[in-house]
Protein backbone atom coordinates (compact mmCIF):
# COMPACT_ATOMS: atom_id res chain seq x y z
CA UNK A 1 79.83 116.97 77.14
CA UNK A 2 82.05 120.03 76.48
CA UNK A 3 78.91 122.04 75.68
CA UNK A 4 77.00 120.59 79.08
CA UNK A 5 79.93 121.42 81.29
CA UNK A 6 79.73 125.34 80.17
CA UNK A 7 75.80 124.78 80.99
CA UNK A 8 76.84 123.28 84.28
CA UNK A 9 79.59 126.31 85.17
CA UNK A 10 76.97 128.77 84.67
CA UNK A 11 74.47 126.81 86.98
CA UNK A 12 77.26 126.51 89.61
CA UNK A 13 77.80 130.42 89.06
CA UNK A 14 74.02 131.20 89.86
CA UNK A 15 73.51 128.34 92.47
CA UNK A 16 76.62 130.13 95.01
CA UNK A 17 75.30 133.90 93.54
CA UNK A 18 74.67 135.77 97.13
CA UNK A 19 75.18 133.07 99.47
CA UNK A 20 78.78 132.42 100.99
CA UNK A 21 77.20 129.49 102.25
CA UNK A 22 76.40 127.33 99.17
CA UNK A 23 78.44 124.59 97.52
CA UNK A 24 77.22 125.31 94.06
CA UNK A 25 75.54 121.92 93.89
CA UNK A 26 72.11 122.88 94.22
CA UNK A 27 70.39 126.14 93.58
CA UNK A 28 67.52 128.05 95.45
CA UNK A 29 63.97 129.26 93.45
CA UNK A 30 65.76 132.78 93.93
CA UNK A 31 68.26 131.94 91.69
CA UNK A 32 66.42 129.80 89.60
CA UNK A 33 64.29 132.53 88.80
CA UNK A 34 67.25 135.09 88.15
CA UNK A 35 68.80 132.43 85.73
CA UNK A 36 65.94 132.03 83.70
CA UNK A 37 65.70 136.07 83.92
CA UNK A 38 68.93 136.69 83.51
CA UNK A 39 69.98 134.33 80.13
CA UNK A 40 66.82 135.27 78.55
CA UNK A 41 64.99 131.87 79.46
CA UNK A 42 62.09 133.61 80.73
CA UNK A 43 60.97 136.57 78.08
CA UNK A 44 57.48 137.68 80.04
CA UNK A 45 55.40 136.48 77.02
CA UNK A 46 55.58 132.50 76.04
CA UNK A 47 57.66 131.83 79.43
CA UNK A 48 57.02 133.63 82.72
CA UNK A 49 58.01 134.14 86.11
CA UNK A 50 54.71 131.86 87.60
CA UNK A 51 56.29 129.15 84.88
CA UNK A 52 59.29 129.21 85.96
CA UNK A 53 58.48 128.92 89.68
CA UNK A 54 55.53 126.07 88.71
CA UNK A 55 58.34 124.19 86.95
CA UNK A 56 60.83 124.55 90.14
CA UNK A 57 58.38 123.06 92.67
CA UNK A 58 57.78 120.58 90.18
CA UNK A 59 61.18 119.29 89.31
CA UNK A 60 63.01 119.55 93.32
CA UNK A 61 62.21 116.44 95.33
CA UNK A 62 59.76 116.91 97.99
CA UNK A 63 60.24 119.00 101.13
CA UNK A 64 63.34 120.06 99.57
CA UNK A 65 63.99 124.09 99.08
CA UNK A 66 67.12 123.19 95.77
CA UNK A 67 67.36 121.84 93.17
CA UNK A 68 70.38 119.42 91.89
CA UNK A 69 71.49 120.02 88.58
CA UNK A 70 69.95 116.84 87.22
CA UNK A 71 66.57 118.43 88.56
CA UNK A 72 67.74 122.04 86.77
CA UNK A 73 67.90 119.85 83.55
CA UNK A 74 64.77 118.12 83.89
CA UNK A 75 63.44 121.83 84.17
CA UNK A 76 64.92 122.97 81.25
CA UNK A 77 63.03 119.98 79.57
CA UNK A 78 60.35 121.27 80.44
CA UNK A 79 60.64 125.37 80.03
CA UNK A 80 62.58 125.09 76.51
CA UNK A 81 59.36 123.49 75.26
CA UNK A 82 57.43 126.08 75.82
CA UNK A 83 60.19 128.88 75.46
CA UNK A 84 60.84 127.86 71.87
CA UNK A 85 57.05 126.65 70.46
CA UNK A 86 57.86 124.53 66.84
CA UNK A 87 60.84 123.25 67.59
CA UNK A 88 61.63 119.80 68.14
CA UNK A 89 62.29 118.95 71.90
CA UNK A 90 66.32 118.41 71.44
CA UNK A 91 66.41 121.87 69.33
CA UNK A 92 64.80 123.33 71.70
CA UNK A 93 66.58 122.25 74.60
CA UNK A 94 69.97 123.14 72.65
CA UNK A 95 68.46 126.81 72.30
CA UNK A 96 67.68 127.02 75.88
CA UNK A 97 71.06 125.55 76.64
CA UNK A 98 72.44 128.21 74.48
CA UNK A 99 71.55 131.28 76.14
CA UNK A 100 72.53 130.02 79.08
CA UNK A 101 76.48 129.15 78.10
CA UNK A 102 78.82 131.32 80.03
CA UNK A 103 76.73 133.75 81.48
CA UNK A 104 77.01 134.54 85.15
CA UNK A 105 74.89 136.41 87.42
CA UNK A 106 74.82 140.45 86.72
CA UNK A 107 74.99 142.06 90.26
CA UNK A 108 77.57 144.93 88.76
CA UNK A 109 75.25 148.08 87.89
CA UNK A 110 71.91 146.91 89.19
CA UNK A 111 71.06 149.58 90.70
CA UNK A 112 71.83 152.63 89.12
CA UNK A 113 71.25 156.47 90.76
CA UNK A 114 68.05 157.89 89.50
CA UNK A 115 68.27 160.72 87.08
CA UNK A 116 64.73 161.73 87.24
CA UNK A 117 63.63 165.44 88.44
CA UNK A 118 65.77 167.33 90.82
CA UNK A 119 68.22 165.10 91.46
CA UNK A 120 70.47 166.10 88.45
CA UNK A 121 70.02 169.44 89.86
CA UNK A 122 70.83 168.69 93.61
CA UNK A 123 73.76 166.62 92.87
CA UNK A 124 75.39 169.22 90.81
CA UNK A 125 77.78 170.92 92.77
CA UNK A 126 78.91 173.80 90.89
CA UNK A 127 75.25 175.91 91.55
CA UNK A 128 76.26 175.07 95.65
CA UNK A 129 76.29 178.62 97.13
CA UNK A 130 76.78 179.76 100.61
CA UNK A 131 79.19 177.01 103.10
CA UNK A 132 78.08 174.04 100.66
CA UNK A 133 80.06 175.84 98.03
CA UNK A 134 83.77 175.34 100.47
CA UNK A 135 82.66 171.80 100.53
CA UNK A 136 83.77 170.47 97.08
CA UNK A 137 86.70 171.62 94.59
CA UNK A 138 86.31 172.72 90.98
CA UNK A 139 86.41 169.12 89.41
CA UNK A 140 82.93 168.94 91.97
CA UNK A 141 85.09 166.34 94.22
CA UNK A 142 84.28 166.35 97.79
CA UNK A 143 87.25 167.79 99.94
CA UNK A 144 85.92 165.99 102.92
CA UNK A 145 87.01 166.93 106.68
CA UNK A 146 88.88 170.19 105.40
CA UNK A 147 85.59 171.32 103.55
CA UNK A 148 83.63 170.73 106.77
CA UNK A 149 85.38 172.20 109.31
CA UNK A 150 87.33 176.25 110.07
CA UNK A 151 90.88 174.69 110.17
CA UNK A 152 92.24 176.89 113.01
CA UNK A 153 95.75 178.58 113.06
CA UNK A 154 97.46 177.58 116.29
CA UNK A 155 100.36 179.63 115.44
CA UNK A 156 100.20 181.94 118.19
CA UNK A 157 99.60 185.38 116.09
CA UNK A 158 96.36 187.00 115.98
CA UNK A 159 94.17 186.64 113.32
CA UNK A 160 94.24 188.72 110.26
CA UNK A 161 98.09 189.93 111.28
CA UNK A 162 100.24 190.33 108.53
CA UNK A 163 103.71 190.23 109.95
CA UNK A 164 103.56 186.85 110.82
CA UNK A 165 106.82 185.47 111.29
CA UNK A 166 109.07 188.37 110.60
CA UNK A 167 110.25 188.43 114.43
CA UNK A 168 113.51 187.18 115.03
C-alpha cells in the first residue's frame, strides 16, 4: 500500500490543483483530464482526450460532477488497458500507476512569452531611442517613476546656473 498511497498523494495534488475550495477527496473532469495529460496517461495516439473524458462520465456516480478516488481507480482500470495494449491487466495498471507516482500538477512556466517575430526586437531595450531610451538603465532594467517623469529641482536657483550654492 506504500506504492498506492504515492498514487493517492498525487491524486489529492491534482484533485485541490486551482480550486481553494476542494478537499482533495474528489477531483473534477478538468483535472482528470490534466492528470492523465500531465503523467503521460493520455499520449494522443492509443489514449486520448475523448477517452479520457468517456471513461470519467463513466466511472463518477450519476448526477455527480467528481470523482472519489475509488472511482479514479476504477478509471485507471479501464485507461491502462488500453494505454499499454499486450500487457496483462495488473502490469498494466502498475505502468499506469507508475507514471503517475509523485508527480504534481505543472502550473510553473505554462505560459511562456512568445519569441516569434518582432517581439525579440521590441522588447530589446538597448535599440530604444528618443525618451524610451531614459526609461531603462544599461543592464535594460526598467528605472520606473524616475525614467518617466522630469524630476524637478526645487532648489530655488535657476536652471542651468552654475554657482549653485556658493552663497554664504
Amino acid at each position: 500500500s506504500s506504492k498506492m498511497s504515492e498514487v493517492e498523494k498525487a491524486f489529492r495534488k491534482f484533485a485541490i490543483y486551482g480550486d481553494t475550495s476542494a478537499s482533495g477527496n474528489d477531483m473534477t473532469g478538468k483535472n482528470f483530464s490534466k492528470m492523465c495529460k500531465e503523467c503521460g496517461v493520455m499520449d494522443g495516439k492509443a489514449v486520448t482526450s475523448t477517452d479520457i473524458d468517456i471513461v470519467f462520465n463513466k466511472v463518477k456516480t450519476k448526477g455527480a460532477r467528481t470523482i472519489t478516488f475509488a472511482e479514479f481507480q476504477q478509471a485507471m482500470k479501464e485507461l491502462c488497458s488500453k494505454r499499454f495494449k499486450g500487457k496483462s491487466p495488473e502490469e498494466a495498471l502498475q505502468a499506469v500507476y507508475g507514471l503517475i507516482e509523485g508527480k504534481e500538477p505543472g502550473s510553473v512556466g505554462a505560459t511562456k512569452p512568445p519569441k516569434v517575430g518582432g517581439v525579440e526586437r521590441l522588447t530589446d531595450t538597448s535599440k530604444y531611442t528618443g525618451s524610451h531610451k531614459e526609461r531603462f538603465d544599461e543592464s535594460g532594467k526598467g528605472k520606473g517613476l524616475a525614467g518617466r517623469q522630469d524630476l524637478t529641482d526645487n532648489s530655488g536657483y535657476v536652471g542651468a546656473y552654475k554657482g549653485a550654492g556658493t552663497y554664504d
